[in-house]
PDB file of N, CA and C in Angstrom:
ATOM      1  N   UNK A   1      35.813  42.953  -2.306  1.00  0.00           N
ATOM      2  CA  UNK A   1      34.453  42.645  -2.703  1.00  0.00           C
ATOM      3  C   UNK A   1      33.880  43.859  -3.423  1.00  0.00           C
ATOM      4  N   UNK A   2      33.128  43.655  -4.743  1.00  0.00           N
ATOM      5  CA  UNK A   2      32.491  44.515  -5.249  1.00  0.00           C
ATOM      6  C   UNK A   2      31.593  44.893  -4.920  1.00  0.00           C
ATOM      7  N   UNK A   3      31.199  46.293  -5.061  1.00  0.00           N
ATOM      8  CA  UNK A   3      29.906  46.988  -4.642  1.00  0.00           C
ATOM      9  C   UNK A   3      28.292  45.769  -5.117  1.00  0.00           C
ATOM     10  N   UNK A   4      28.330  45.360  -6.102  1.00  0.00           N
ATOM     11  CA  UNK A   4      27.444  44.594  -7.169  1.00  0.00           C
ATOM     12  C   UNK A   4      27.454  43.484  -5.860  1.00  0.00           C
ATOM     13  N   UNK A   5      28.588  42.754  -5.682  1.00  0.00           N
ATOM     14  CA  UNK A   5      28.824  41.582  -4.568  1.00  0.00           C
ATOM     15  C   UNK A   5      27.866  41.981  -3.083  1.00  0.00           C
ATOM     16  N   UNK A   6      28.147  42.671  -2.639  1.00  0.00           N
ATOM     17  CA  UNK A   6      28.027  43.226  -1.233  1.00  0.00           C
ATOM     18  C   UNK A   6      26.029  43.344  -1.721  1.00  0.00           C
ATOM     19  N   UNK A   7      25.783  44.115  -2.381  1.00  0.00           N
ATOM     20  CA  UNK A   7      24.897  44.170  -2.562  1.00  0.00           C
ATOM     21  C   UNK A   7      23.854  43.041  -3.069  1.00  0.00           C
ATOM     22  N   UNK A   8      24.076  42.027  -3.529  1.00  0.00           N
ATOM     23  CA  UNK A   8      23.713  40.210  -3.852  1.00  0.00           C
ATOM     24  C   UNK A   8      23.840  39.903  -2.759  1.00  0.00           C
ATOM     25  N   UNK A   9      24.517  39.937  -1.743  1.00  0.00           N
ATOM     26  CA  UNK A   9      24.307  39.112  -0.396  1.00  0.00           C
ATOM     27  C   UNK A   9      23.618  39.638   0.502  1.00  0.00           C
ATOM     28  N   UNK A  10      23.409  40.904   0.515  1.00  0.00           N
ATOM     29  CA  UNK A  10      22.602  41.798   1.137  1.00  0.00           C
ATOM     30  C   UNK A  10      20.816  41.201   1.396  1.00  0.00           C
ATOM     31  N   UNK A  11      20.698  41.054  -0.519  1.00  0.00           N
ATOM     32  CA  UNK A  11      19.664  41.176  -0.942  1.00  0.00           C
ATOM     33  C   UNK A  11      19.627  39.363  -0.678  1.00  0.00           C
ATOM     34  N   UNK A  12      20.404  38.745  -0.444  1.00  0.00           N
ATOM     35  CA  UNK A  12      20.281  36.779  -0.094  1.00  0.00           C
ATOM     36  C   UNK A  12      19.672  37.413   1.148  1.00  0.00           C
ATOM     37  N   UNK A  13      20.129  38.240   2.419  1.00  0.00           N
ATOM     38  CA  UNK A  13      20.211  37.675   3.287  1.00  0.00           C
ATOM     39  C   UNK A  13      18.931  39.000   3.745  1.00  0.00           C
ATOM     40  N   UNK A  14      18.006  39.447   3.188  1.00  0.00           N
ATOM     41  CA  UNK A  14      16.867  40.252   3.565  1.00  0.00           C
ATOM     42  C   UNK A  14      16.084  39.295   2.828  1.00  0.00           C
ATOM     43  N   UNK A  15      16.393  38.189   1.583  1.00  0.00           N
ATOM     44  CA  UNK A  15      15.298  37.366   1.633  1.00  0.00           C
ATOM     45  C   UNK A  15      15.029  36.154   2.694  1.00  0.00           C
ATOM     46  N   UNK A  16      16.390  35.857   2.852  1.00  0.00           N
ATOM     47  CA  UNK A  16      16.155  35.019   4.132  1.00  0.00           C
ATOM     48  C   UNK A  16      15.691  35.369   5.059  1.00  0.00           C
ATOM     49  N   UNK A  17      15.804  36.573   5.789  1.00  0.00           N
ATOM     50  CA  UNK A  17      15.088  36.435   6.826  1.00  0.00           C
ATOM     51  C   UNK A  17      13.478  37.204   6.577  1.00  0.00           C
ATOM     52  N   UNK A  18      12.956  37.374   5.135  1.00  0.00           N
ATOM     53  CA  UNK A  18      11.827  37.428   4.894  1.00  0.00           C
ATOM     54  C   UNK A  18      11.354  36.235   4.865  1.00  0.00           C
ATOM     55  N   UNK A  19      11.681  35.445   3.985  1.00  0.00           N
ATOM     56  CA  UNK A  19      10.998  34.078   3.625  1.00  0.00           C
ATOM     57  C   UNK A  19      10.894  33.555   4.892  1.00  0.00           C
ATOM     58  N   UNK A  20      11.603  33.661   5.731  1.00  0.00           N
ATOM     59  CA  UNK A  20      11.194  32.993   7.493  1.00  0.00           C
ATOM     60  C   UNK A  20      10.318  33.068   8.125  1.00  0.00           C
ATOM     61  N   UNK A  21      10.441  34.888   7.879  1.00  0.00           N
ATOM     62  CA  UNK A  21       9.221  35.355   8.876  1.00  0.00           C
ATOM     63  C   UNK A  21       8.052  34.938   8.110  1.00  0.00           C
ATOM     64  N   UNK A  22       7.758  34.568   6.669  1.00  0.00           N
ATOM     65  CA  UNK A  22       6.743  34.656   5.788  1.00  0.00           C
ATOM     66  C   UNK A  22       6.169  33.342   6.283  1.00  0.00           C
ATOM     67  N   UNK A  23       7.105  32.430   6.619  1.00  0.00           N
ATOM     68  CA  UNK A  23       6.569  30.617   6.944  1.00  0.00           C
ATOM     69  C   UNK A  23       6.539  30.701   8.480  1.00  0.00           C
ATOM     70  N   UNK A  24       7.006  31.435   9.003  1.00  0.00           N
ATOM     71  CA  UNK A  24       6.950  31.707  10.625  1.00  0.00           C
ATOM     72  C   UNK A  24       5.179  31.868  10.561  1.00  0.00           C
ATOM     73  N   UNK A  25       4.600  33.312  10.156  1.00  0.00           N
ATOM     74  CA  UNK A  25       3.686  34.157  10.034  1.00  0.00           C
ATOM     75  C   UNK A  25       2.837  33.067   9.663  1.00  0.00           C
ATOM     76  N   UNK A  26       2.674  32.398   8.187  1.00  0.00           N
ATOM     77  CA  UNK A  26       1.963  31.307   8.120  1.00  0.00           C
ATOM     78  C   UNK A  26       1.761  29.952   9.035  1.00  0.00           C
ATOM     79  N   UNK A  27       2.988  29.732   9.341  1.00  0.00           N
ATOM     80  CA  UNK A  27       2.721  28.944  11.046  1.00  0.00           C
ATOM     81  C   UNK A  27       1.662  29.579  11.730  1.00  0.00           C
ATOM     82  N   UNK A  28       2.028  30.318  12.350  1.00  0.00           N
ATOM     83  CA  UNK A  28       1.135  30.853  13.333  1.00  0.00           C
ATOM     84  C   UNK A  28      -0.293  31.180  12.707  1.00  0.00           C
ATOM     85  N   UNK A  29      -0.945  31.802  11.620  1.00  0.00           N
ATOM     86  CA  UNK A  29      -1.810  31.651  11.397  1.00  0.00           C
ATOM     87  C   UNK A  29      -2.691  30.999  11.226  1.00  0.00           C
ATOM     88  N   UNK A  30      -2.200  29.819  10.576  1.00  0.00           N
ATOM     89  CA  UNK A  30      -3.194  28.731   9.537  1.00  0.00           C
ATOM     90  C   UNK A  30      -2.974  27.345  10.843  1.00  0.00           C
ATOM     91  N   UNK A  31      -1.948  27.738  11.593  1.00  0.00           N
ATOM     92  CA  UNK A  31      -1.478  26.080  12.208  1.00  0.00           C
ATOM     93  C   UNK A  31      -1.165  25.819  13.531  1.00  0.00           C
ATOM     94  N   UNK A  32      -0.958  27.248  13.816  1.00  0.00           N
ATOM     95  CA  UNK A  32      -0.066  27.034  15.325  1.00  0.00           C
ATOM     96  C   UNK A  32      -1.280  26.346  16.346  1.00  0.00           C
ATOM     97  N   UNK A  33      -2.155  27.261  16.861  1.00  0.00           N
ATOM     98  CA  UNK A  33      -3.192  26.951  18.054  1.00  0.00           C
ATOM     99  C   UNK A  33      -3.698  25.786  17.289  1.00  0.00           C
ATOM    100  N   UNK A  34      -4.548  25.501  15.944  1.00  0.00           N
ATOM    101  CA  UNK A  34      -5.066  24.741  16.320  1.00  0.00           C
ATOM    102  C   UNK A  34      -4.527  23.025  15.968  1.00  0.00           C
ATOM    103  N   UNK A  35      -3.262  23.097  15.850  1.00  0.00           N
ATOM    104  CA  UNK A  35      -2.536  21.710  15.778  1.00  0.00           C
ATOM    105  C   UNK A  35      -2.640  20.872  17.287  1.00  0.00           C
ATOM    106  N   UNK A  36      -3.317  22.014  17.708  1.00  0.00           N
ATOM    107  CA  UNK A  36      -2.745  21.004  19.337  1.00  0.00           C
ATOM    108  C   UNK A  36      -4.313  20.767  19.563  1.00  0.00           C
ATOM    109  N   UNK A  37      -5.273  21.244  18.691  1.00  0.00           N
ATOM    110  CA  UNK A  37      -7.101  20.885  19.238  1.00  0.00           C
ATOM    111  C   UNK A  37      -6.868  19.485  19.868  1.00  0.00           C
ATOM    112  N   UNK A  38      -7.635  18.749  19.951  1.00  0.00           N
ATOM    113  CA  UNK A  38      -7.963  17.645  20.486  1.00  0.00           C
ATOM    114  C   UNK A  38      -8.855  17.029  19.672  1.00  0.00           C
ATOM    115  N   UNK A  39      -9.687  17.956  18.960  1.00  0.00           N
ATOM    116  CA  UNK A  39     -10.349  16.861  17.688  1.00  0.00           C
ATOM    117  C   UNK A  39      -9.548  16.983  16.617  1.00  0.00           C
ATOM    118  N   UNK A  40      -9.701  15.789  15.626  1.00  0.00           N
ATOM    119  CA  UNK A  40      -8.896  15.895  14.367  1.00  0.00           C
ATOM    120  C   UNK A  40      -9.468  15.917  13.405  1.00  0.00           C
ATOM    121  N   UNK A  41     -10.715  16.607  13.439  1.00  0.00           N
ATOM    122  CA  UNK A  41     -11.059  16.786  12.472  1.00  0.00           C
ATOM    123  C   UNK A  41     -10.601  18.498  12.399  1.00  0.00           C
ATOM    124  N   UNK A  42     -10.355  19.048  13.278  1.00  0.00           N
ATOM    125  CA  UNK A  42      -9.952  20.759  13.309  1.00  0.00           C
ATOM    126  C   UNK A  42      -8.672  20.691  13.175  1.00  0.00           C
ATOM    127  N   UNK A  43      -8.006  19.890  13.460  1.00  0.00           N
ATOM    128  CA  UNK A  43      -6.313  19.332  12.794  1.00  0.00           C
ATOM    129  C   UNK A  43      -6.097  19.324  11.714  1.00  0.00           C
ATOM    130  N   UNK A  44      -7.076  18.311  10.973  1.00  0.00           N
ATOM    131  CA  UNK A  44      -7.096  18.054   9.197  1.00  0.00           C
ATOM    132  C   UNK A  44      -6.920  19.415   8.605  1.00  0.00           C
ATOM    133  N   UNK A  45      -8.182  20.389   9.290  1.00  0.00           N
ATOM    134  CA  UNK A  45      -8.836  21.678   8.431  1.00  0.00           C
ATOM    135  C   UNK A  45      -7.431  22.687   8.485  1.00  0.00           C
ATOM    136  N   UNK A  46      -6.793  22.653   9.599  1.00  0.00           N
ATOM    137  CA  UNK A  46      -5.761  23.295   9.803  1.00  0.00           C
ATOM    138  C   UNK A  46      -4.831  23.061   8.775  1.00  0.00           C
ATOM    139  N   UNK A  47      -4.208  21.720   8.769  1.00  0.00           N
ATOM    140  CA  UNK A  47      -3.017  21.000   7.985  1.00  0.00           C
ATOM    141  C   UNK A  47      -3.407  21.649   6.633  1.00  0.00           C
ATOM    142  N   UNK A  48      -4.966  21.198   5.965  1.00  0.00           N
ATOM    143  CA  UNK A  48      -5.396  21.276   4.537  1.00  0.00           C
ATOM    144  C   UNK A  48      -5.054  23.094   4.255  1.00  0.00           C
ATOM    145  N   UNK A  49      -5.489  23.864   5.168  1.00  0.00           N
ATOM    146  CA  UNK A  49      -5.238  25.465   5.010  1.00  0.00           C
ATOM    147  C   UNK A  49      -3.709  25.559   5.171  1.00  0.00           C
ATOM    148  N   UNK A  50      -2.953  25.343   5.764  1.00  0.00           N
ATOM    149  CA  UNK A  50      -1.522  25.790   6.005  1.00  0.00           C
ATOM    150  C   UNK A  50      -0.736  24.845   4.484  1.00  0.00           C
ATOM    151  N   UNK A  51      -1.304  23.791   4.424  1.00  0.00           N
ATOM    152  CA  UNK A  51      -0.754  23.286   3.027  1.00  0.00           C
ATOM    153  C   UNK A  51      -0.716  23.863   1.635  1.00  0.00           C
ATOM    154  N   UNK A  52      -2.006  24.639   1.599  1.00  0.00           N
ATOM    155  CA  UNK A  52      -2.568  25.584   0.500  1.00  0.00           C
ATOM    156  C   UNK A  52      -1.495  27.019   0.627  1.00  0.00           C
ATOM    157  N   UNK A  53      -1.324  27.026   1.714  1.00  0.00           N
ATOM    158  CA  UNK A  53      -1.067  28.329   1.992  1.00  0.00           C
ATOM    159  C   UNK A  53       0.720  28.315   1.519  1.00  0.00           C
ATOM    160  N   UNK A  54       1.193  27.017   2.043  1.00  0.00           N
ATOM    161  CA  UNK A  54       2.554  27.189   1.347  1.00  0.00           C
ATOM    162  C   UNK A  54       2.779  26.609   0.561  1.00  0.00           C
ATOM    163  N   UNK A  55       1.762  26.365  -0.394  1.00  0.00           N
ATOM    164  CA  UNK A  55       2.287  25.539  -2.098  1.00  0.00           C
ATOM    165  C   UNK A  55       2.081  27.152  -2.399  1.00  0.00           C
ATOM    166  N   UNK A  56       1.453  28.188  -2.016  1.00  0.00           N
ATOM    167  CA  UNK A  56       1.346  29.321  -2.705  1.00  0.00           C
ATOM    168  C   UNK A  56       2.668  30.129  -2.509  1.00  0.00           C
ATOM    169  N   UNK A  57       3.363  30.171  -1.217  1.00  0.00           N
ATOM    170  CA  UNK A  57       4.529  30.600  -1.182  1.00  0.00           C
ATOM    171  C   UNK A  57       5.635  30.200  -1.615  1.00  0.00           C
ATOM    172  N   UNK A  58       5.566  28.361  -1.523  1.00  0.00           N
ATOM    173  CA  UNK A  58       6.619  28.053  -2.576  1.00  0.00           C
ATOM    174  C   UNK A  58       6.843  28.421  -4.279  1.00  0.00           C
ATOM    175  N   UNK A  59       5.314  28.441  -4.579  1.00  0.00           N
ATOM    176  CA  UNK A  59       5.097  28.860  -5.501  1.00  0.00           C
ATOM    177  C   UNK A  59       5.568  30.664  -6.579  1.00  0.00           C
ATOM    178  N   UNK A  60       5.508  30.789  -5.162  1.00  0.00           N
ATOM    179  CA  UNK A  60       5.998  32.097  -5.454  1.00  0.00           C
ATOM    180  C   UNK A  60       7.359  32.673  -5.685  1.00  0.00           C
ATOM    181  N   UNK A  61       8.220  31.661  -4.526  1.00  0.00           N
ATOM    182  CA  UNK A  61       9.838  31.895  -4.398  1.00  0.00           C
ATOM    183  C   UNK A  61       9.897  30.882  -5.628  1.00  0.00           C
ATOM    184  N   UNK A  62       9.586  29.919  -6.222  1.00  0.00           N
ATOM    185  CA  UNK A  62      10.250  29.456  -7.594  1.00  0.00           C
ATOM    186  C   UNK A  62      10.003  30.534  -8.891  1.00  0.00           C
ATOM    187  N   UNK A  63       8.717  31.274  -8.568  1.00  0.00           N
ATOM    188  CA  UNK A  63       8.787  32.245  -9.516  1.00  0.00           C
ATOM    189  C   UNK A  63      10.031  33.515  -9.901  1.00  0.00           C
ATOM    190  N   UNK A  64       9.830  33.934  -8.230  1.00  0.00           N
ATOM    191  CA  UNK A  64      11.288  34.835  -8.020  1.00  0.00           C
ATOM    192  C   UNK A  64      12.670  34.134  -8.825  1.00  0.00           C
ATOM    193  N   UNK A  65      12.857  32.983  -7.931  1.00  0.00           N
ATOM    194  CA  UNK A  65      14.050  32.426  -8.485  1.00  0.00           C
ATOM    195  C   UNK A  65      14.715  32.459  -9.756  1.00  0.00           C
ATOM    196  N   UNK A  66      13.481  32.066 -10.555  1.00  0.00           N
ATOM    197  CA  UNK A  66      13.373  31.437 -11.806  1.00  0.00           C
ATOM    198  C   UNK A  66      13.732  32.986 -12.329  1.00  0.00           C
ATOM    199  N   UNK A  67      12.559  33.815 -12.381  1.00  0.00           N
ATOM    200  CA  UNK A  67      13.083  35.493 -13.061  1.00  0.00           C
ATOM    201  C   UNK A  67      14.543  35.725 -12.501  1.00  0.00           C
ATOM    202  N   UNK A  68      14.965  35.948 -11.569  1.00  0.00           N
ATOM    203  CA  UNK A  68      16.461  36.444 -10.875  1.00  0.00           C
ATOM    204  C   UNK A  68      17.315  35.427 -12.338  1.00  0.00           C
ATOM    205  N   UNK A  69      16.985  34.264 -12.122  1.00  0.00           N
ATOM    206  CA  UNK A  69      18.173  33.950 -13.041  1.00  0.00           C
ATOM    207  C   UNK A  69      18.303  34.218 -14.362  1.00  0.00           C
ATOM    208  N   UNK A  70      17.323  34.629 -14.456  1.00  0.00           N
ATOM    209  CA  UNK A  70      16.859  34.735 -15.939  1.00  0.00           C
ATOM    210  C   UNK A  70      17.324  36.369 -16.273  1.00  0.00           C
ATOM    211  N   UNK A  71      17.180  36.988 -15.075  1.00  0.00           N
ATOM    212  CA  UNK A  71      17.190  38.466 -15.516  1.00  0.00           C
ATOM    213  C   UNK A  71      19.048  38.856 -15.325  1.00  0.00           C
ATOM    214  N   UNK A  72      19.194  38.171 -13.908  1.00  0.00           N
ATOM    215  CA  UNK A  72      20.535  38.449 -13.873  1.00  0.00           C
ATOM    216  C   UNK A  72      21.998  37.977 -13.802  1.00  0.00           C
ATOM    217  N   UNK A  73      21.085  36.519 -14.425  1.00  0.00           N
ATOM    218  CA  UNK A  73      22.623  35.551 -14.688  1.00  0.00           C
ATOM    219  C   UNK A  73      22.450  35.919 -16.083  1.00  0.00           C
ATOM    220  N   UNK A  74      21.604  35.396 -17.213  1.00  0.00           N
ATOM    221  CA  UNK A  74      21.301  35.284 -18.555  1.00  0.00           C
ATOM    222  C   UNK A  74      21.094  36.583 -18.726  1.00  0.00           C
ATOM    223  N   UNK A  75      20.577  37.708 -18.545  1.00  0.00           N
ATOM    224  CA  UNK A  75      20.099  39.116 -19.056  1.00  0.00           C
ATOM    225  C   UNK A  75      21.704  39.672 -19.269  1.00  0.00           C
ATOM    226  N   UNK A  76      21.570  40.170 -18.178  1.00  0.00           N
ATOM    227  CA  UNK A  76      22.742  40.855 -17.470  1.00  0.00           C
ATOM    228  C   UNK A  76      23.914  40.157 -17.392  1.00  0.00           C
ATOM    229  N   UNK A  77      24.037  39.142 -17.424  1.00  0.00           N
ATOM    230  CA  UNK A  77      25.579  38.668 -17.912  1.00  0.00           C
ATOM    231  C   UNK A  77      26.462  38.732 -16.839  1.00  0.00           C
ATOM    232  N   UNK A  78      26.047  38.622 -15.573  1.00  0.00           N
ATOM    233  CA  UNK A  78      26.837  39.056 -14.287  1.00  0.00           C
ATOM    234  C   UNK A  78      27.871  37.584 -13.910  1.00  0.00           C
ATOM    235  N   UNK A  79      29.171  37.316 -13.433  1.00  0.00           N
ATOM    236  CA  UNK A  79      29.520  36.395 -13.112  1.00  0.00           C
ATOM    237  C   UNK A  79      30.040  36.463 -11.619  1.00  0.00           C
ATOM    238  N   UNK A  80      30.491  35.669 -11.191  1.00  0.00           N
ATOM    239  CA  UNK A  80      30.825  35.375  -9.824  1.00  0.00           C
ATOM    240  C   UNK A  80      29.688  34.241  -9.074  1.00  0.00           C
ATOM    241  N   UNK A  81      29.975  34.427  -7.970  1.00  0.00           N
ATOM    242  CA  UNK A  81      28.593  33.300  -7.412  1.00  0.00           C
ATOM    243  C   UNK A  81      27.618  34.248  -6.331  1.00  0.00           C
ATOM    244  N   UNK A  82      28.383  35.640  -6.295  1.00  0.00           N
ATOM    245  CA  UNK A  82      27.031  36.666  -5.233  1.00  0.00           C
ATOM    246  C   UNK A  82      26.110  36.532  -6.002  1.00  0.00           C
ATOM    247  N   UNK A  83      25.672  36.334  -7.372  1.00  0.00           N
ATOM    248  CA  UNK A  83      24.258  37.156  -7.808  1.00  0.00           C
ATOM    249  C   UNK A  83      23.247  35.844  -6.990  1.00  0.00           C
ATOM    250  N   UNK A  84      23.796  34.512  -6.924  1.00  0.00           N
ATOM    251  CA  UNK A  84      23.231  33.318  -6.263  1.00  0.00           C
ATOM    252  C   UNK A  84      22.736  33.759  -4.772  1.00  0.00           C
ATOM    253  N   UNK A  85      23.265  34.826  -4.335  1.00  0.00           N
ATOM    254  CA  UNK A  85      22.638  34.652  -3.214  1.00  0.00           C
ATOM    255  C   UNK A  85      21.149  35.317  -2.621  1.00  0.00           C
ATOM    256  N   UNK A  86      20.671  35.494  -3.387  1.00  0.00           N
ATOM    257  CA  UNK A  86      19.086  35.536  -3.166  1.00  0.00           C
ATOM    258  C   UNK A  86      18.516  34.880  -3.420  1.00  0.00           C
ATOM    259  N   UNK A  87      18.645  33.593  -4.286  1.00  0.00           N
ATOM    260  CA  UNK A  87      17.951  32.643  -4.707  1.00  0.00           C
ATOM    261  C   UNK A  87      18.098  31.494  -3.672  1.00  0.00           C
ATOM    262  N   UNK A  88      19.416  31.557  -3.367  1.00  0.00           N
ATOM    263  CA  UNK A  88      19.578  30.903  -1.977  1.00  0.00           C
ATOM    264  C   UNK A  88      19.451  31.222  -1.211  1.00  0.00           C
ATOM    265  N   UNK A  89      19.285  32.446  -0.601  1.00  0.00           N
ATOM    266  CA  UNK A  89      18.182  32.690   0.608  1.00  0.00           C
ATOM    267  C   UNK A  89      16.604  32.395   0.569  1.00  0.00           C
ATOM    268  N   UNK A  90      16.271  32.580  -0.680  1.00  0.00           N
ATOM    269  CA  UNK A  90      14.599  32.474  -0.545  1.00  0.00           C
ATOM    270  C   UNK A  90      14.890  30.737  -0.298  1.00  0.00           C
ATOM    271  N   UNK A  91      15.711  30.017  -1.367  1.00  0.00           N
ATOM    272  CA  UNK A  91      15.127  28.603  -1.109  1.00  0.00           C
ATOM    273  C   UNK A  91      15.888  27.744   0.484  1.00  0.00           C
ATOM    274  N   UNK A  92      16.739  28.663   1.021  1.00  0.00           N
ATOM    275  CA  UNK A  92      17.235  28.367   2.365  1.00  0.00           C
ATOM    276  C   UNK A  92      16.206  28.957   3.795  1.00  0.00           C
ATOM    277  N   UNK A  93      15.292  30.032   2.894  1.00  0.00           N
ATOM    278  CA  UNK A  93      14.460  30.770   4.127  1.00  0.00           C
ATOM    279  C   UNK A  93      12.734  29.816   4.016  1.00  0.00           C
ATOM    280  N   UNK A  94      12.918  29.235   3.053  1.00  0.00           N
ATOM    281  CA  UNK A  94      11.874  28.463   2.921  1.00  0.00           C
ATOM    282  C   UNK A  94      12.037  26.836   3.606  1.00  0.00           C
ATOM    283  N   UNK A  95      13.094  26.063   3.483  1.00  0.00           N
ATOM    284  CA  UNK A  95      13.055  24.896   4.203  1.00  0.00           C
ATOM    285  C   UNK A  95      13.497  24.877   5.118  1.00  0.00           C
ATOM    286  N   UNK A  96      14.420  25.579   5.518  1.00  0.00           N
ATOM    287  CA  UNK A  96      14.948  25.664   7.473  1.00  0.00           C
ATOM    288  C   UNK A  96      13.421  25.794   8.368  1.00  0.00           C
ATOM    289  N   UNK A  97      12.985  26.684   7.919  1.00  0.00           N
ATOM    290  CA  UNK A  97      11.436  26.715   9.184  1.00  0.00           C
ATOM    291  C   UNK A  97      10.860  25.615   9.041  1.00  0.00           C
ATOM    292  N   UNK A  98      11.298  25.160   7.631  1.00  0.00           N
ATOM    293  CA  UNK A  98       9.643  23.900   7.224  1.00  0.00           C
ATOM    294  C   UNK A  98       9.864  22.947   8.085  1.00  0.00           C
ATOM    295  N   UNK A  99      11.474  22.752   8.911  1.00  0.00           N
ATOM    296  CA  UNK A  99      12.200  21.485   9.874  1.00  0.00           C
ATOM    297  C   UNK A  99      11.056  21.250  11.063  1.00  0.00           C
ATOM    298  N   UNK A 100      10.894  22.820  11.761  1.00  0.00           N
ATOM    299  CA  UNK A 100      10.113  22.367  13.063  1.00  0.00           C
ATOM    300  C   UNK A 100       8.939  22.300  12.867  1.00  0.00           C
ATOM    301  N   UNK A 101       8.497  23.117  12.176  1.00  0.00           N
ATOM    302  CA  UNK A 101       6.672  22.743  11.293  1.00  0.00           C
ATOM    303  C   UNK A 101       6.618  21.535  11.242  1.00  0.00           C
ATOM    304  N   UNK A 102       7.746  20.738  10.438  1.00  0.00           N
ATOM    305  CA  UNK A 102       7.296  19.382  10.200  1.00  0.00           C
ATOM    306  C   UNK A 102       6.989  18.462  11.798  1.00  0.00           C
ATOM    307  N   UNK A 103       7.704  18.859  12.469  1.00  0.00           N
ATOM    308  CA  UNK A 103       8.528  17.973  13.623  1.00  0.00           C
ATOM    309  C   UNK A 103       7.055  18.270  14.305  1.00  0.00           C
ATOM    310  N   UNK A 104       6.286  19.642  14.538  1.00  0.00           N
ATOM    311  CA  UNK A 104       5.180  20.240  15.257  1.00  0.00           C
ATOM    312  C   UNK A 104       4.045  19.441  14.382  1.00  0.00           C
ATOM    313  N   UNK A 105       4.154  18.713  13.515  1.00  0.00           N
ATOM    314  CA  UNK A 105       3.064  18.216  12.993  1.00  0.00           C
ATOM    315  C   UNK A 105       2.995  16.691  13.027  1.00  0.00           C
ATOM    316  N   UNK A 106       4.020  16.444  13.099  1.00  0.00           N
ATOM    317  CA  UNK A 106       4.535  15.268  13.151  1.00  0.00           C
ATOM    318  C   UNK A 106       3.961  14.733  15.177  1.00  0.00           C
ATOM    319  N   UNK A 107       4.399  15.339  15.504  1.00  0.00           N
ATOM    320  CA  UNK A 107       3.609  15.381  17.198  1.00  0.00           C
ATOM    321  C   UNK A 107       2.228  15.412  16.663  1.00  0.00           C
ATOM    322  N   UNK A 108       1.877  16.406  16.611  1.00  0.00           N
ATOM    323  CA  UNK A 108       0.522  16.541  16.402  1.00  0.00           C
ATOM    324  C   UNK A 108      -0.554  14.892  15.996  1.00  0.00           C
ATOM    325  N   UNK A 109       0.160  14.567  15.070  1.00  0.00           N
ATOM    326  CA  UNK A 109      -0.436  13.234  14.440  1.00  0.00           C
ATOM    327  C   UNK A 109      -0.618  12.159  15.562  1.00  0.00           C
ATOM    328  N   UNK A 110       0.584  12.173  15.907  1.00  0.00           N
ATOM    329  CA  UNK A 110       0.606  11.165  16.981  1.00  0.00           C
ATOM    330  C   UNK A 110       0.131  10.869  18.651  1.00  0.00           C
ATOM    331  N   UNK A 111      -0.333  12.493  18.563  1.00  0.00           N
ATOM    332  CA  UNK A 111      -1.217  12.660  19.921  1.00  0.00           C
ATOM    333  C   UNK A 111      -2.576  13.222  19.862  1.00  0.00           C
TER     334      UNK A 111
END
């Protein structure tokens, strides 16, 4: 494995477990306590803020993405499939959490 290699997976796998903690962190802020209120109207306000909050982060990892490929598949001319792995960590560190969020909201609705 090349130095260039080692270092692309490195950098996959410090975005993954950023992008986690980033939708973890937003859980807990915008959603955690008050998904379980008992009125729903403090449910809605919750859902509507934590929704905002990660169209902005998705928003953000398609930006990343989009430059990475641009800079270092097309720029830089790099081949193999490591330079992929940061792009697949951000978009793997972004929907694995979104599983129990959903599942925690998904309760939520129904009680």
């Amino acid at each position: 494995m090349a130095n260039a290699d080692a270092l692309f997976l490195a950098l996959g796998l410090v975005a993954f477990a950023a992008d986690c903690a980033v939708q973890y962190a937003g859980y807990q802020r915008y959603l955690g306590a008050e998904l379980r209120a008992p009125d729903p109207a403090l449910r809605e306000a919750a859902l509507r803020r934590w929704i905002r909050f990660y169209l902005i982060v998705e928003s953000m990892v398609v930006i990343v993405v989009l430059a990475w490929v641009l800079i270092v598949y097309v720029r830089l001319e790099v081949r193999g499939y490591a330079w992929a792995a940061l792009p697949l960590g951000l978009l793997l560190g972004s929907t694995l959490p979104l599983q129990p969020i959903l599942v925690a909201i998904t309760r939520a609705g129904r009680g």
